[in-house]
PDB file of N, CA and C in Angstrom:
ATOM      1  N   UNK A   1      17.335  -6.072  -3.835  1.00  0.00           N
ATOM      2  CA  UNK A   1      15.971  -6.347  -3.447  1.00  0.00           C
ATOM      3  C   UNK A   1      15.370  -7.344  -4.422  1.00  0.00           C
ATOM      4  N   UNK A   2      14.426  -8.199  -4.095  1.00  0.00           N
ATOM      5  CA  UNK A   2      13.965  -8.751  -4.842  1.00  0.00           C
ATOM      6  C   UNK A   2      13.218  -8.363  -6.210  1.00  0.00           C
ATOM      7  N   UNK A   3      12.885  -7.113  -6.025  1.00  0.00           N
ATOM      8  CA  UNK A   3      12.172  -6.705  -7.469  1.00  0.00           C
ATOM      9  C   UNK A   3      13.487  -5.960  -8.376  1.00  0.00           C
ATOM     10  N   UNK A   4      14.466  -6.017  -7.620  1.00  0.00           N
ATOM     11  CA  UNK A   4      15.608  -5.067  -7.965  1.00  0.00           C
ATOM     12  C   UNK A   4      15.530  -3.961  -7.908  1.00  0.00           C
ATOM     13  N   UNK A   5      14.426  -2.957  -7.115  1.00  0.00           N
ATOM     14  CA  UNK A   5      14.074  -1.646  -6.575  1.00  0.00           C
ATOM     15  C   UNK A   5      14.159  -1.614  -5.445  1.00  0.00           C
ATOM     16  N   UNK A   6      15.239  -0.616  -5.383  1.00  0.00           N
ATOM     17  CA  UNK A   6      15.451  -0.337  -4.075  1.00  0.00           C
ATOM     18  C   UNK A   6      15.058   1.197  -3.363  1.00  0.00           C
ATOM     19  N   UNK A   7      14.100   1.287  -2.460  1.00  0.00           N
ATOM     20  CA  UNK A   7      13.907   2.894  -2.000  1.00  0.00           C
ATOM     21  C   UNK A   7      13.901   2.570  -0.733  1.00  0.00           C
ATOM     22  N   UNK A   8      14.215   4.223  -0.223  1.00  0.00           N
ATOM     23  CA  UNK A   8      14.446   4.415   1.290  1.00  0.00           C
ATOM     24  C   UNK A   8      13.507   3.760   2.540  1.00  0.00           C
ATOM     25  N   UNK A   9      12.163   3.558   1.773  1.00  0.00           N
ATOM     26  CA  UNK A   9      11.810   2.612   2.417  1.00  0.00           C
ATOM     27  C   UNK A   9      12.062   1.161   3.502  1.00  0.00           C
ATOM     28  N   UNK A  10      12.364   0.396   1.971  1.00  0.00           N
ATOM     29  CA  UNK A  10      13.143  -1.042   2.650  1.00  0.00           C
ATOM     30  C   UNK A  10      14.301  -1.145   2.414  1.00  0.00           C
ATOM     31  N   UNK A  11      14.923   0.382   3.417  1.00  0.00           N
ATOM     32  CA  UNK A  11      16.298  -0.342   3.463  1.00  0.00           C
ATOM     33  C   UNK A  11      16.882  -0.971   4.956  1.00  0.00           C
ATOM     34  N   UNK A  12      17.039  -1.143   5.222  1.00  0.00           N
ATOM     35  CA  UNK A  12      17.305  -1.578   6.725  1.00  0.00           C
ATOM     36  C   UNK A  12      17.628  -0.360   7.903  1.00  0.00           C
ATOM     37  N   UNK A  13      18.071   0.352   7.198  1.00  0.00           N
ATOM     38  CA  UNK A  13      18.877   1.416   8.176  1.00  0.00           C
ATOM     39  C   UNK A  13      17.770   2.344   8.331  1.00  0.00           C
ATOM     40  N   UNK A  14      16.380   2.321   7.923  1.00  0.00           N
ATOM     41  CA  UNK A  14      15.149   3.331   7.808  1.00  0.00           C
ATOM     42  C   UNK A  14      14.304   2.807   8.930  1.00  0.00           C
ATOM     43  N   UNK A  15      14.343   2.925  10.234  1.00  0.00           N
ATOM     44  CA  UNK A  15      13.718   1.931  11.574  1.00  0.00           C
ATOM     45  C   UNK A  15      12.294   2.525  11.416  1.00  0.00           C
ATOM     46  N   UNK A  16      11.896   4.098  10.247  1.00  0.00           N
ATOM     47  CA  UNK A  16      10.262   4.132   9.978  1.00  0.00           C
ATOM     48  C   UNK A  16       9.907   3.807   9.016  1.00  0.00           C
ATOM     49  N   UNK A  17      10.299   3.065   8.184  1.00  0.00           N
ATOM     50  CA  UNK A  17       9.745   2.485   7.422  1.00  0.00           C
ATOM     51  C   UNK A  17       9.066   3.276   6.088  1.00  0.00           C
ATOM     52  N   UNK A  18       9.548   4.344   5.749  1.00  0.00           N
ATOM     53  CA  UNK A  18       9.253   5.384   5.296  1.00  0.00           C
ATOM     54  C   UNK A  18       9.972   6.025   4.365  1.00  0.00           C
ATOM     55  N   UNK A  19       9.557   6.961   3.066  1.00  0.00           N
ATOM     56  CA  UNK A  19       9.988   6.971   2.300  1.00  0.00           C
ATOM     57  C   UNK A  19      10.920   8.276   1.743  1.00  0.00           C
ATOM     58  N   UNK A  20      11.095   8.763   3.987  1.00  0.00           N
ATOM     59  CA  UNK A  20      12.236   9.818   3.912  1.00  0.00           C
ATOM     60  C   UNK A  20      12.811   9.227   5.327  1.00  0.00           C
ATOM     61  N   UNK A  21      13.990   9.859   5.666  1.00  0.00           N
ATOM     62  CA  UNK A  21      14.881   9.382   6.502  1.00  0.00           C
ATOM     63  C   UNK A  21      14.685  10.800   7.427  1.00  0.00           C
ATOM     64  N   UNK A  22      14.049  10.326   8.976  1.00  0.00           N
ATOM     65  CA  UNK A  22      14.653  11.829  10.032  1.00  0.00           C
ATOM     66  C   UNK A  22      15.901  11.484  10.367  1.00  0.00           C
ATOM     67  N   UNK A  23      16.560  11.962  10.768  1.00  0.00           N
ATOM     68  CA  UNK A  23      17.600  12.310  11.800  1.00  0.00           C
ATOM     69  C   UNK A  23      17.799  13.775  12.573  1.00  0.00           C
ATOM     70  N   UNK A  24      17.343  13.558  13.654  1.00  0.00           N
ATOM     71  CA  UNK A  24      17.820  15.116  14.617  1.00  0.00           C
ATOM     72  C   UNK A  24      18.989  15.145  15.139  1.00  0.00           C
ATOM     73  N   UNK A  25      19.995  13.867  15.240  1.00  0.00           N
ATOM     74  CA  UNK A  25      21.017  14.030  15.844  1.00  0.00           C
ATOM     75  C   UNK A  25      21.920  15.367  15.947  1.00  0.00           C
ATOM     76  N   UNK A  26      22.298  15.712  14.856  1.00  0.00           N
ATOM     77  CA  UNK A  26      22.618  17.411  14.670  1.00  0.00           C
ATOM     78  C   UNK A  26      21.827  18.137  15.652  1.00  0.00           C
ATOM     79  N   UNK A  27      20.956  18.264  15.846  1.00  0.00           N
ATOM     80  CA  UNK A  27      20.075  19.414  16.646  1.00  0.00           C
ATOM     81  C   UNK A  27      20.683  18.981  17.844  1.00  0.00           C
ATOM     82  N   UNK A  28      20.018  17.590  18.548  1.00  0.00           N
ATOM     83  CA  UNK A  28      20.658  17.027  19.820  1.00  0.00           C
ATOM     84  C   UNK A  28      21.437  17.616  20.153  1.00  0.00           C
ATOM     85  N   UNK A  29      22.771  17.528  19.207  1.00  0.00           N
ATOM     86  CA  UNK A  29      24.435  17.342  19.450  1.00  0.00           C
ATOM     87  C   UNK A  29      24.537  18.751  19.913  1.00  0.00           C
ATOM     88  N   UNK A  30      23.827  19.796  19.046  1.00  0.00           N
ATOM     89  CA  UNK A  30      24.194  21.372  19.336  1.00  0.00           C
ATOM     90  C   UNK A  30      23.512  21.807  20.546  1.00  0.00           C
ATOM     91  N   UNK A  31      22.465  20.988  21.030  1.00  0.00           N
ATOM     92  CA  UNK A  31      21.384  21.316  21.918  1.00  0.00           C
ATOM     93  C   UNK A  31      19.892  22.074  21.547  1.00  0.00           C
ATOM     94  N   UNK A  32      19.581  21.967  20.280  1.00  0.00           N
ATOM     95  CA  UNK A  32      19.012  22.997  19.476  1.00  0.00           C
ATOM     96  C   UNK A  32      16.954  22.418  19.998  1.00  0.00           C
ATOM     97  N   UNK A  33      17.325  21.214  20.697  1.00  0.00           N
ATOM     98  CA  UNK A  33      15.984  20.700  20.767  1.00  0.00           C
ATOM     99  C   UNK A  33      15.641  20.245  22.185  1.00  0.00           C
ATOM    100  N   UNK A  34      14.988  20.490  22.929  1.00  0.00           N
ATOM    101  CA  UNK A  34      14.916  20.410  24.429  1.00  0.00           C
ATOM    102  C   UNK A  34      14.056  18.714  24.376  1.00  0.00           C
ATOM    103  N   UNK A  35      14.022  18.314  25.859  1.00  0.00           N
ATOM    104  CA  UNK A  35      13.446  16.912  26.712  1.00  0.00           C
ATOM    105  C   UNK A  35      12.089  16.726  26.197  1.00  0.00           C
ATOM    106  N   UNK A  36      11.719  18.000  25.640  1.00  0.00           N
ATOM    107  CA  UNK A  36       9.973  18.121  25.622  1.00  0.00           C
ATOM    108  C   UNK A  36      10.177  17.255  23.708  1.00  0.00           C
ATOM    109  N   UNK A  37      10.796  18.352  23.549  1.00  0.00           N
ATOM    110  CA  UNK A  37      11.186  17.608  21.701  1.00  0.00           C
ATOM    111  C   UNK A  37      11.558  16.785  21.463  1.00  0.00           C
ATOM    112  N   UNK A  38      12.244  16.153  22.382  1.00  0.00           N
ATOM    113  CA  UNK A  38      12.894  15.331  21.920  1.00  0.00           C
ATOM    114  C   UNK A  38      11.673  13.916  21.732  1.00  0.00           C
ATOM    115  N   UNK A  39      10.976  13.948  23.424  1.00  0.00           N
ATOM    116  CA  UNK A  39      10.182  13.046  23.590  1.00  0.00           C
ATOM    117  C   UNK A  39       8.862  12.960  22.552  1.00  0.00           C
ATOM    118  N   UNK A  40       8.458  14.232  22.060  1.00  0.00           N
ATOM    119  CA  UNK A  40       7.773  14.101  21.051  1.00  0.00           C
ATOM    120  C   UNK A  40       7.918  13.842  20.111  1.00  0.00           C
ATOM    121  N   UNK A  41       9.090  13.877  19.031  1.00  0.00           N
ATOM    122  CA  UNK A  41       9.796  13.140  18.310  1.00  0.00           C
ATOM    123  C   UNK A  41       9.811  11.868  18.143  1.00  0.00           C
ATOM    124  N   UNK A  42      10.093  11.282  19.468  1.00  0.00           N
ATOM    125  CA  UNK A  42      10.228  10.306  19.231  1.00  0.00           C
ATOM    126  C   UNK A  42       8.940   9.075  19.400  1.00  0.00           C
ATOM    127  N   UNK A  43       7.574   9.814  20.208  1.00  0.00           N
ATOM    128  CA  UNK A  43       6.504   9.303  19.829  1.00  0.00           C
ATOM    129  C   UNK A  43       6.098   9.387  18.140  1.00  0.00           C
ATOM    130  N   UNK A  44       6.351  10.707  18.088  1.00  0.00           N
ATOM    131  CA  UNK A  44       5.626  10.529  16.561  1.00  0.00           C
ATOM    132  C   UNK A  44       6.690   8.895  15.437  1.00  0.00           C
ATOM    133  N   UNK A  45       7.946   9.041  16.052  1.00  0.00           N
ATOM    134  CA  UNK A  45       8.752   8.070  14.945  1.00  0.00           C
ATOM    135  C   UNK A  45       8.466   6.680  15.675  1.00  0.00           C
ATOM    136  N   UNK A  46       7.793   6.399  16.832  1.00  0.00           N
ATOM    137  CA  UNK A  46       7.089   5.399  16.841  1.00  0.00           C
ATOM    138  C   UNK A  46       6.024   5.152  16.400  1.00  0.00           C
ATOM    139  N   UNK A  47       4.748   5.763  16.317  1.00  0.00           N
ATOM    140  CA  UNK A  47       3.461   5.886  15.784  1.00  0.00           C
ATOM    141  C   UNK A  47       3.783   5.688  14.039  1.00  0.00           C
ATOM    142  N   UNK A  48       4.910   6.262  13.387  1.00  0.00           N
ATOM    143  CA  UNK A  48       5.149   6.582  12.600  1.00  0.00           C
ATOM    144  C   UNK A  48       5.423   4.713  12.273  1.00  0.00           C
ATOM    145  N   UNK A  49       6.570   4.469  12.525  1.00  0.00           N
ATOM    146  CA  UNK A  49       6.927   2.761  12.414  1.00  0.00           C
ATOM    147  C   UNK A  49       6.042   2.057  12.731  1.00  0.00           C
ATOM    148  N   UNK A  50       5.193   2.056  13.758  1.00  0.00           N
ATOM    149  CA  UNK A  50       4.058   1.373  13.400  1.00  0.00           C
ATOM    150  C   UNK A  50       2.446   1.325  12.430  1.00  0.00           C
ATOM    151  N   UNK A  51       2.707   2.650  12.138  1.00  0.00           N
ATOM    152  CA  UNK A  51       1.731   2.996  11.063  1.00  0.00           C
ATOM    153  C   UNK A  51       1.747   1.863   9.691  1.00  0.00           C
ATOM    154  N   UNK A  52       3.490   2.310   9.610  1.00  0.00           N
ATOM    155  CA  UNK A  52       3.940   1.639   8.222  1.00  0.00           C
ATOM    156  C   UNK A  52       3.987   0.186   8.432  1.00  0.00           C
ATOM    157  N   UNK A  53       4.197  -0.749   9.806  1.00  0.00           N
ATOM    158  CA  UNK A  53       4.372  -1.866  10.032  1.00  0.00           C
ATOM    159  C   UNK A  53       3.060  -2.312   9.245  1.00  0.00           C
ATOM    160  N   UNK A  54       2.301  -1.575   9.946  1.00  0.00           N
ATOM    161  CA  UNK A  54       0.428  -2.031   9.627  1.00  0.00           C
ATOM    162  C   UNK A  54       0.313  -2.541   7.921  1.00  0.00           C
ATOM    163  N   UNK A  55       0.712  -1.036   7.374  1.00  0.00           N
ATOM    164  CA  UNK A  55       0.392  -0.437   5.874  1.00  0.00           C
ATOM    165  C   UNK A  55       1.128  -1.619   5.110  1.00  0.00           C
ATOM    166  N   UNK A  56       2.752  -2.162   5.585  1.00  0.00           N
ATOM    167  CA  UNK A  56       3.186  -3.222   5.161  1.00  0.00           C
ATOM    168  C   UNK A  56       2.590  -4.422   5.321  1.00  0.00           C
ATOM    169  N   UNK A  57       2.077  -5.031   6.214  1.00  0.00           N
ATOM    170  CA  UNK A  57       1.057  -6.309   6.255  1.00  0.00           C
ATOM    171  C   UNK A  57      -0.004  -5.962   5.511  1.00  0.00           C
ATOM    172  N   UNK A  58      -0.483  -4.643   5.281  1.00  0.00           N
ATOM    173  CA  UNK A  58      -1.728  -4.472   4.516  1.00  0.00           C
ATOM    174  C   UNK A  58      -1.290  -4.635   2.812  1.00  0.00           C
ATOM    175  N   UNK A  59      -0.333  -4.459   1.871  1.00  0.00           N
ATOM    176  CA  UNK A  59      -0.175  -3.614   1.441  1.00  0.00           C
ATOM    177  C   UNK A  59      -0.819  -5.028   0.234  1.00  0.00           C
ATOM    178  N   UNK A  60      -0.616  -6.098   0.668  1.00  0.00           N
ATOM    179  CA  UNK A  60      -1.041  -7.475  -0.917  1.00  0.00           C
ATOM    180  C   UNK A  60      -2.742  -7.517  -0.530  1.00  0.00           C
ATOM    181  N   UNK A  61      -3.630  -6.573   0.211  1.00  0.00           N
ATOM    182  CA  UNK A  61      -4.573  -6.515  -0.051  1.00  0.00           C
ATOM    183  C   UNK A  61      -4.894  -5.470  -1.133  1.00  0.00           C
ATOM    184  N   UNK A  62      -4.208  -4.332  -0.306  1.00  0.00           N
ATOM    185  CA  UNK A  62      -4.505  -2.803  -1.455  1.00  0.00           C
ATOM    186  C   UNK A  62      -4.446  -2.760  -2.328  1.00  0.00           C
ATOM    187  N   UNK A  63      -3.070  -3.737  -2.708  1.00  0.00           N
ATOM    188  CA  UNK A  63      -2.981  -4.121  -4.107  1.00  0.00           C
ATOM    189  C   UNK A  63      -4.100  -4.580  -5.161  1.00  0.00           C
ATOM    190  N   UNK A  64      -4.345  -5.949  -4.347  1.00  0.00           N
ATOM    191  CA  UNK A  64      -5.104  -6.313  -4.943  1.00  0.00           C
ATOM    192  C   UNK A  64      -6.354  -5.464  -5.070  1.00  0.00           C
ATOM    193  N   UNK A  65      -7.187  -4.951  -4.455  1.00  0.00           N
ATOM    194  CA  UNK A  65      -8.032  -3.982  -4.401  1.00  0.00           C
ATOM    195  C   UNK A  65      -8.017  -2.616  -5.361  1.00  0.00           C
ATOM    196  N   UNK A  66      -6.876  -2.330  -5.495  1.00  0.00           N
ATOM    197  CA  UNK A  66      -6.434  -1.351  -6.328  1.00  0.00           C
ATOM    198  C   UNK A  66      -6.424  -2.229  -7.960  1.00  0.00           C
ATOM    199  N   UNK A  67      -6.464  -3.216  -8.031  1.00  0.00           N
ATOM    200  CA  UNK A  67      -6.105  -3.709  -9.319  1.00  0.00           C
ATOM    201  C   UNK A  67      -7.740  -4.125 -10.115  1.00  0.00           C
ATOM    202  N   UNK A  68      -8.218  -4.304  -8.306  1.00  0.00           N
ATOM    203  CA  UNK A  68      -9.894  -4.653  -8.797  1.00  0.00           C
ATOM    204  C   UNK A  68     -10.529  -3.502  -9.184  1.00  0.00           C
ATOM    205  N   UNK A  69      -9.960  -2.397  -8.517  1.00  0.00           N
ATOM    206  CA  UNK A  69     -10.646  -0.980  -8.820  1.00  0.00           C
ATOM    207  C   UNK A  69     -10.409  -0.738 -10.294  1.00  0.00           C
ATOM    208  N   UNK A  70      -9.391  -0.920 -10.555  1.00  0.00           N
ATOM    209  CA  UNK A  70      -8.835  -0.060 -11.728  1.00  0.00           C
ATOM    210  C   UNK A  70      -9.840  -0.884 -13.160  1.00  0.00           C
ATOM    211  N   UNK A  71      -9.735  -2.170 -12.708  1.00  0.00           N
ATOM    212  CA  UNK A  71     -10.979  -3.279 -13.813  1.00  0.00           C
ATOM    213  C   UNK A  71     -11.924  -2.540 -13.749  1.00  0.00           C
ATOM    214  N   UNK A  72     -12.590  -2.544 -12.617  1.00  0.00           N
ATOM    215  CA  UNK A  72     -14.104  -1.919 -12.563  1.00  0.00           C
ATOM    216  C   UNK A  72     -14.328  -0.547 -13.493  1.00  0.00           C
ATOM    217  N   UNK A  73     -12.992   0.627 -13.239  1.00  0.00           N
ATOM    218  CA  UNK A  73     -13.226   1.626 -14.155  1.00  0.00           C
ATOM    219  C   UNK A  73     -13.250   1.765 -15.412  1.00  0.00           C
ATOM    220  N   UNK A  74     -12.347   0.429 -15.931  1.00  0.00           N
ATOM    221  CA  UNK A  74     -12.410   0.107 -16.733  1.00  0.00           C
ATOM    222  C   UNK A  74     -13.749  -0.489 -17.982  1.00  0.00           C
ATOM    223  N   UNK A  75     -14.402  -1.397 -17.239  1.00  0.00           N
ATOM    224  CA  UNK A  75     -15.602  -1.835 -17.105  1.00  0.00           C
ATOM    225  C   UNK A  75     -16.856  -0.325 -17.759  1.00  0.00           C
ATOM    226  N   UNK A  76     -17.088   0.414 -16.630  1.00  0.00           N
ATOM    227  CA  UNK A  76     -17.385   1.836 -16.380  1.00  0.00           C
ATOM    228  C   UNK A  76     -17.392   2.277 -17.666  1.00  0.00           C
ATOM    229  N   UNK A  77     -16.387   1.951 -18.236  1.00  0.00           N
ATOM    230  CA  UNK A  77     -15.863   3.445 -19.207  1.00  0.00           C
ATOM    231  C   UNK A  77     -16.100   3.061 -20.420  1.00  0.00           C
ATOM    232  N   UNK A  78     -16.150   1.401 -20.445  1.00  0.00           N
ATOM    233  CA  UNK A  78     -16.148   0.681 -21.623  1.00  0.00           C
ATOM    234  C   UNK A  78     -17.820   0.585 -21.523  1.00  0.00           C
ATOM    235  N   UNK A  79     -18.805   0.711 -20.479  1.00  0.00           N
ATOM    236  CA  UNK A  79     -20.074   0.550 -20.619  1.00  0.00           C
ATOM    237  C   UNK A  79     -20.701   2.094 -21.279  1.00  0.00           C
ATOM    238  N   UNK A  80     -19.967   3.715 -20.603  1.00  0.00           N
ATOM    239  CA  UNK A  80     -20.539   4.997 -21.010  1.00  0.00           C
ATOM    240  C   UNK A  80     -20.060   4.803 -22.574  1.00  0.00           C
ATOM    241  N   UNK A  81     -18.995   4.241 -22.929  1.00  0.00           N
ATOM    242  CA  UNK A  81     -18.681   4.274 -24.034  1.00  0.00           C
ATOM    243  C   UNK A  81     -20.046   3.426 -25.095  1.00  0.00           C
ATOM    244  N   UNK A  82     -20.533   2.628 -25.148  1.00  0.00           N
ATOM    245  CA  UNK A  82     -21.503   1.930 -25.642  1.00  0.00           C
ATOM    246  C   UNK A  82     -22.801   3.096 -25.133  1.00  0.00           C
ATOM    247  N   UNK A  83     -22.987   3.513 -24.511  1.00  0.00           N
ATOM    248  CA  UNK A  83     -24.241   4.440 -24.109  1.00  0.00           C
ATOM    249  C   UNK A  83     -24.045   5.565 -24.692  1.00  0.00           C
ATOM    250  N   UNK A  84     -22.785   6.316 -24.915  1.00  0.00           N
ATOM    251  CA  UNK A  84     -22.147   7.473 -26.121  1.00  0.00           C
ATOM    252  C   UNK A  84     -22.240   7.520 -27.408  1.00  0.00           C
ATOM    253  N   UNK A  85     -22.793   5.864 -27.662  1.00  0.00           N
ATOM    254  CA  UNK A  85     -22.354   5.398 -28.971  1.00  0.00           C
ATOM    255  C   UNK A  85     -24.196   5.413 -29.776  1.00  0.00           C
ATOM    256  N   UNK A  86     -24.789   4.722 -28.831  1.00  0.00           N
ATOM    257  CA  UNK A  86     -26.556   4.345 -28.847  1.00  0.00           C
ATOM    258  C   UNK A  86     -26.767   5.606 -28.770  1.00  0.00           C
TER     259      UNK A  86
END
């Protein structure tokens, strides 16, 4: 990977994008999960991949946002600190 971190996330073989892997195939195979489960399953692991599609186009805002946050508390703490002090 480019940062040289690699998680279950971005690996290719993870189609949700996510930072655990389902597989029901086992259940399938034994029959352990009926037409009704199955189909719900597999809405949620769509909703699911597109959640994360989103969260991935989002994620060099959050960042940044998260980096502005963390200044600001910074800011914050360094101002009660001068008001602790007076």
């Amino acid at each position: 990977m480019e940062g040289g971190y690699v998680t279950i996330a971005n690996t290719p073989v993870n189609p949700l994008l996510d930072e655990f892997i389902l597989n029901f195939d086992y259940l399938y195979n034994i029959g352990a999960i009926n037409d009704y489960q199955k189909n719900f399953i597999q809405e949620y692991e769509t909703a699911l991949h597109n959640l994360n599609t989103a969260l991935i186009e989002l994620s060099p805002s959050i960042d940044a946002k998260t980096v502005e946050q963390n200044e600001l508390k910074a800011k914050v703490a360094a101002i009660e600190k001068e008001v602790d002090t007076a």
